[in-house]
PDB file of N, CA and C in Angstrom:
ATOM      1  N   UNK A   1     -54.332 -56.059  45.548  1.00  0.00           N
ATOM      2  CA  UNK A   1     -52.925 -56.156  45.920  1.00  0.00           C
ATOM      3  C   UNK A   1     -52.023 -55.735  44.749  1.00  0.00           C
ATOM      4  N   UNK A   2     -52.186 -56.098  43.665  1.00  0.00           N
ATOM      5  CA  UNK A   2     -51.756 -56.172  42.344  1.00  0.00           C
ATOM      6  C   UNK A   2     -51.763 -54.247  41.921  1.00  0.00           C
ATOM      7  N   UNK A   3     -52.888 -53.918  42.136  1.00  0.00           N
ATOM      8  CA  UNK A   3     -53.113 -53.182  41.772  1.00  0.00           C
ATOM      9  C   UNK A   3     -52.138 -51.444  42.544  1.00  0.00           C
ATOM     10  N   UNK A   4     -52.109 -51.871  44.217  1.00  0.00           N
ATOM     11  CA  UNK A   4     -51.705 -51.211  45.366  1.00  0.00           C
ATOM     12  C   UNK A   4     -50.060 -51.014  44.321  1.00  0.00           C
ATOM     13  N   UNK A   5     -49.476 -52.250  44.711  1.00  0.00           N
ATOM     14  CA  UNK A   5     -47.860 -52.497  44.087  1.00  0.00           C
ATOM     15  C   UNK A   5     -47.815 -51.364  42.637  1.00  0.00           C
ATOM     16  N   UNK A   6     -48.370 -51.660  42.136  1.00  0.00           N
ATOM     17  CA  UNK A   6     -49.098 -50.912  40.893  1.00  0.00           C
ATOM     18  C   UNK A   6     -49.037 -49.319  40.781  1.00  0.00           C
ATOM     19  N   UNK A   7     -49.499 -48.885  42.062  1.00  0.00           N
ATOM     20  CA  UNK A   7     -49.395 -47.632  41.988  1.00  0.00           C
ATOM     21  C   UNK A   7     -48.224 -47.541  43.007  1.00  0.00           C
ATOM     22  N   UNK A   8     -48.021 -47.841  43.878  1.00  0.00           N
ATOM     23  CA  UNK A   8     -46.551 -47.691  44.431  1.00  0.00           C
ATOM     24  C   UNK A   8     -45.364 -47.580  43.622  1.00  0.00           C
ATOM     25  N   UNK A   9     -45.067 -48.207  42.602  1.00  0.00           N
ATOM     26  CA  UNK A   9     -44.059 -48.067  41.757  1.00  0.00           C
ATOM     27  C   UNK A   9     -44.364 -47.194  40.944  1.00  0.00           C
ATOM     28  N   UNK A  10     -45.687 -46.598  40.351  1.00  0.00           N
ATOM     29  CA  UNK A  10     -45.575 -45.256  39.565  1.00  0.00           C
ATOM     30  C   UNK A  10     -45.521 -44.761  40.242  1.00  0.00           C
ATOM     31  N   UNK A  11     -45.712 -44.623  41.899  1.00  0.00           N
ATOM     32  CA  UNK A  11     -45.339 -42.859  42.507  1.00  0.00           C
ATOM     33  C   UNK A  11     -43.745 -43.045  42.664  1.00  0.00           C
ATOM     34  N   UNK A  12     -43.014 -44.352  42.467  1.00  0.00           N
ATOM     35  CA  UNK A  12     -41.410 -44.045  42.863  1.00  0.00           C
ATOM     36  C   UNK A  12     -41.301 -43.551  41.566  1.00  0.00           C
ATOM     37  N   UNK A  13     -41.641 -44.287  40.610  1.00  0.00           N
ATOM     38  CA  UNK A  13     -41.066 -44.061  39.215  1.00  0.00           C
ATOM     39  C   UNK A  13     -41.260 -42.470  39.084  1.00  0.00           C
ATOM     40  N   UNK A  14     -42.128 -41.942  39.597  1.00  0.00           N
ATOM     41  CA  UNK A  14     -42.617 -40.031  39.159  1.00  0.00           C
ATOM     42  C   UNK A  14     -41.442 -39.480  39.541  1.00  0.00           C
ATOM     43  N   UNK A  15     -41.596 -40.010  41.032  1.00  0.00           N
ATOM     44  CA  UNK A  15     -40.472 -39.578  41.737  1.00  0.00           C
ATOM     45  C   UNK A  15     -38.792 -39.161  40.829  1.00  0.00           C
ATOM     46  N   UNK A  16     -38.696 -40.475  40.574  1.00  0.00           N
ATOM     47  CA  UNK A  16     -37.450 -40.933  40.424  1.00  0.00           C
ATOM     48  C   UNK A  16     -37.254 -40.134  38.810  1.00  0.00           C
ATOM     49  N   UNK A  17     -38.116 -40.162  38.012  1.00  0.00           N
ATOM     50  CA  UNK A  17     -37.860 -39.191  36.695  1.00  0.00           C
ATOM     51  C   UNK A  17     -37.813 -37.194  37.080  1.00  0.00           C
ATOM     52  N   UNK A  18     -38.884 -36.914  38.328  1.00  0.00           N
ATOM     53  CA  UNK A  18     -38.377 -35.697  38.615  1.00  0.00           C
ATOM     54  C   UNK A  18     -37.169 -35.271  39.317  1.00  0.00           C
ATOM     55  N   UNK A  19     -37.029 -36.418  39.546  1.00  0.00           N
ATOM     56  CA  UNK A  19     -35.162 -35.913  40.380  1.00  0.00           C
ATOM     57  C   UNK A  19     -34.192 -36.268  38.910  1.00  0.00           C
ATOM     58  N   UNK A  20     -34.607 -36.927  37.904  1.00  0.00           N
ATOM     59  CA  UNK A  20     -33.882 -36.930  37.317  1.00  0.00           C
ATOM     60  C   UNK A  20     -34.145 -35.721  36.244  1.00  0.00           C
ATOM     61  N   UNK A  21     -35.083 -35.047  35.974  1.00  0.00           N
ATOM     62  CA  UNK A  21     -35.051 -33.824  35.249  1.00  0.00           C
ATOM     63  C   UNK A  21     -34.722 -32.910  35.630  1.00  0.00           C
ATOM     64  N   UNK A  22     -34.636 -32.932  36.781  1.00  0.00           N
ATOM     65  CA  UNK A  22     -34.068 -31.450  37.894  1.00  0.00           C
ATOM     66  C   UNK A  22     -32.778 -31.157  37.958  1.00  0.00           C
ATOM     67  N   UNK A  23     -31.777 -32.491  37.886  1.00  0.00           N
ATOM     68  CA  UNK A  23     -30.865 -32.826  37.628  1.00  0.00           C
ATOM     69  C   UNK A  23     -30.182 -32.643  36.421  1.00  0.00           C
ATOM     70  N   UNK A  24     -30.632 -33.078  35.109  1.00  0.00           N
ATOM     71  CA  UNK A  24     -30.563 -32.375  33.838  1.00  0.00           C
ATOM     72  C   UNK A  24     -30.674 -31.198  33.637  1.00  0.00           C
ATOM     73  N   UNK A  25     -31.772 -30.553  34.213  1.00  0.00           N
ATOM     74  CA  UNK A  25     -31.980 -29.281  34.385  1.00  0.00           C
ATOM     75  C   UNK A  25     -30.745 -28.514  34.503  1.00  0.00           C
ATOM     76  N   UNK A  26     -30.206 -28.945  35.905  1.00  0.00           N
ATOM     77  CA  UNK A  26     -28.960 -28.274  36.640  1.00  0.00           C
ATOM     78  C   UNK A  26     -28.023 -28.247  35.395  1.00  0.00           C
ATOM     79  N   UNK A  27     -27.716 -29.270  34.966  1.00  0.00           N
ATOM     80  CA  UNK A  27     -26.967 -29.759  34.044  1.00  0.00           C
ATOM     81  C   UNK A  27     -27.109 -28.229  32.821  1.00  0.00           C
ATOM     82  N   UNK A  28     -28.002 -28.203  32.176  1.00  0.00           N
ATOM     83  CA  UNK A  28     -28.602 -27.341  31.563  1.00  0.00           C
ATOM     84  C   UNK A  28     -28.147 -26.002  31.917  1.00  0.00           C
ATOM     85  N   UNK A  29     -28.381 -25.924  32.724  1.00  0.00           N
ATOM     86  CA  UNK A  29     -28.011 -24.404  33.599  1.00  0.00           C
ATOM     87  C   UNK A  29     -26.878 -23.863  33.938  1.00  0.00           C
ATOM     88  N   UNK A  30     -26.059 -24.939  33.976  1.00  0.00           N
ATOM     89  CA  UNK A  30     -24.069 -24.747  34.058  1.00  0.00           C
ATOM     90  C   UNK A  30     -23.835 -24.775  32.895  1.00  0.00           C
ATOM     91  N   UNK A  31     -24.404 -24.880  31.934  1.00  0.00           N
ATOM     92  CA  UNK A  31     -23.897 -25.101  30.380  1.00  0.00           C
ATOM     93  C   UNK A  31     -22.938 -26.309  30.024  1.00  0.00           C
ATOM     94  N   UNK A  32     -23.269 -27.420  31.128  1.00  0.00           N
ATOM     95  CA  UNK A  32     -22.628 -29.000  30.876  1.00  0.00           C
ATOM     96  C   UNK A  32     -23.127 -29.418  29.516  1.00  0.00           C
ATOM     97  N   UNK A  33     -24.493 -29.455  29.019  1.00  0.00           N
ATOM     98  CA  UNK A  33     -25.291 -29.746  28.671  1.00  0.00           C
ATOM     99  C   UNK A  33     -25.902 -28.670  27.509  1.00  0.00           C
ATOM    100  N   UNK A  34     -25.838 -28.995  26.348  1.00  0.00           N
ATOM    101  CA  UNK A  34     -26.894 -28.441  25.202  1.00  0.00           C
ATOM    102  C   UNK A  34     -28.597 -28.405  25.644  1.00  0.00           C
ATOM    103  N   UNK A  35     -29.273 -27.578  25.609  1.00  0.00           N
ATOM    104  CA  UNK A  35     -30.725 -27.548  25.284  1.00  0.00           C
ATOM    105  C   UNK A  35     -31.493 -28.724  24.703  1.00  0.00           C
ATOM    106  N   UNK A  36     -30.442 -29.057  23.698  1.00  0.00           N
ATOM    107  CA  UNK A  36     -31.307 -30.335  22.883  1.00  0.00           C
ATOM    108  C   UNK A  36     -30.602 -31.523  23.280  1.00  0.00           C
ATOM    109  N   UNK A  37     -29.950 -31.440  24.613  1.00  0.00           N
ATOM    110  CA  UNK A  37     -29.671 -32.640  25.037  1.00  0.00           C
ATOM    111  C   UNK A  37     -30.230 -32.782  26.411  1.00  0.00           C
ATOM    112  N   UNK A  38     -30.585 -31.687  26.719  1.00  0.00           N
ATOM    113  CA  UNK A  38     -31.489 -31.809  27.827  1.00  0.00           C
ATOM    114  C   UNK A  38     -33.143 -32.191  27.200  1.00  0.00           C
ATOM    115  N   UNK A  39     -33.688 -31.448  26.430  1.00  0.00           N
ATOM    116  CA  UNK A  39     -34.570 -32.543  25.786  1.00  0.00           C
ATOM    117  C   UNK A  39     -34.340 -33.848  25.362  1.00  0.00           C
ATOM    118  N   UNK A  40     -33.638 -34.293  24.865  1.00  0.00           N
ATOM    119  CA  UNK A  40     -32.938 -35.558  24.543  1.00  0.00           C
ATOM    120  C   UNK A  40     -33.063 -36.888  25.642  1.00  0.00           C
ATOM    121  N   UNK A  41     -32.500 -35.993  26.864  1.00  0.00           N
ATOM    122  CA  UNK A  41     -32.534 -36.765  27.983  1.00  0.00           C
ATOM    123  C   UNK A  41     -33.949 -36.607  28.769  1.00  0.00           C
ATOM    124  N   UNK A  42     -34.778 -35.694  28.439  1.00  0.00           N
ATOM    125  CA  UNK A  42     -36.122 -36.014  29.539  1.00  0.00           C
ATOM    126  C   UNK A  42     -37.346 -36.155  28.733  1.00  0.00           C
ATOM    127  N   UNK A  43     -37.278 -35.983  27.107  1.00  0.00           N
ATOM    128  CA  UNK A  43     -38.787 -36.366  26.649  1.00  0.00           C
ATOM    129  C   UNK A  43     -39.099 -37.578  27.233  1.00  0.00           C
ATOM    130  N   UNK A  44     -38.743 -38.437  27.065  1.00  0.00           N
ATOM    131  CA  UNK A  44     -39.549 -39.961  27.792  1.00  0.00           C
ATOM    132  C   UNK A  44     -40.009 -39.568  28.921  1.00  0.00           C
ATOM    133  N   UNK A  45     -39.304 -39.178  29.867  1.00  0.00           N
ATOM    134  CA  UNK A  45     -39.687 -39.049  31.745  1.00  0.00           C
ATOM    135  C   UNK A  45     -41.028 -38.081  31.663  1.00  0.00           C
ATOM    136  N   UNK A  46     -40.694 -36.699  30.677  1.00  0.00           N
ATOM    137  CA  UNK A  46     -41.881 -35.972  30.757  1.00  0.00           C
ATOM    138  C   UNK A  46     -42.988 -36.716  29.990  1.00  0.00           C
ATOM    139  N   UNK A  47     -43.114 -37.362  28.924  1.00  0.00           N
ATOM    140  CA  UNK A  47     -44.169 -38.630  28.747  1.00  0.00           C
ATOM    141  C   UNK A  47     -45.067 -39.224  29.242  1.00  0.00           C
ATOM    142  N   UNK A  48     -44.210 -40.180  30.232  1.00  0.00           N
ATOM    143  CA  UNK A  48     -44.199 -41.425  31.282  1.00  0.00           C
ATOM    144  C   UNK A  48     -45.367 -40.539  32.557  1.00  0.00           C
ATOM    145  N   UNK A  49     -44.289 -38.795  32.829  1.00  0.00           N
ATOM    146  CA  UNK A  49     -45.427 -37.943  33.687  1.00  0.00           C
ATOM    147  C   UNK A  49     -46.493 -37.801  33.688  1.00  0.00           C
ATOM    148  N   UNK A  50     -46.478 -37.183  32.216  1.00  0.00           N
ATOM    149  CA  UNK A  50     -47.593 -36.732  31.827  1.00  0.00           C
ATOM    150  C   UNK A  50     -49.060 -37.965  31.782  1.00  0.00           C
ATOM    151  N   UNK A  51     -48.000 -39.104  31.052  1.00  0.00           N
ATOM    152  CA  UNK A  51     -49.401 -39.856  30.910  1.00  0.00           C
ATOM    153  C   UNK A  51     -49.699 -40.736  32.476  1.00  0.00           C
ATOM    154  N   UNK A  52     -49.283 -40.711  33.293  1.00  0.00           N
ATOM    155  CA  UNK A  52     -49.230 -41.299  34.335  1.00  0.00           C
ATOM    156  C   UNK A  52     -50.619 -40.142  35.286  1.00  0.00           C
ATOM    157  N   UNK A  53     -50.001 -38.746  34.826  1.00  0.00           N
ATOM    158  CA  UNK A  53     -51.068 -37.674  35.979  1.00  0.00           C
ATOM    159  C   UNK A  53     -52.401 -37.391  35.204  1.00  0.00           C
ATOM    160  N   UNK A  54     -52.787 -38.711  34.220  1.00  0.00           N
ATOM    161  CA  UNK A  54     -53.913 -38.307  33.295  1.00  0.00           C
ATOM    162  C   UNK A  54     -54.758 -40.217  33.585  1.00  0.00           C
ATOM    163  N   UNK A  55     -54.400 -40.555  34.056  1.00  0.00           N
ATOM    164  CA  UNK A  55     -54.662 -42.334  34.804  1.00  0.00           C
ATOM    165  C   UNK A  55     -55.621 -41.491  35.278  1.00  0.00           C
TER     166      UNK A  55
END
């Protein structure tokens, strides 16, 4: 049970960091946003990804 909940919240959490890099992204792409603030804002999420699609 523990475990189910467990992975349910890392697939929202994946979720929820790729809508938020896509988003930065955009950000990125209108020139709202510096390069190194778009890194700034998604090293953790790409992290959290990465080590999550290696479980």
């Amino acid at each position: 049970m523990y475990d189910e909940n467990l992975k349910e919240i890392q697939i929202e959490l994946c979720s929820l960091c790729k809508d938020f890099i896509q988003y930065i992204k955009k950000l990125e792409d209108e020139s709202v946003i510096s390069h190194e603030e778009y890194l700034t804002h998604t090293e953790k999420k790409i992290d959290f990804l990465n080590k999550v699609n290696h479980i």
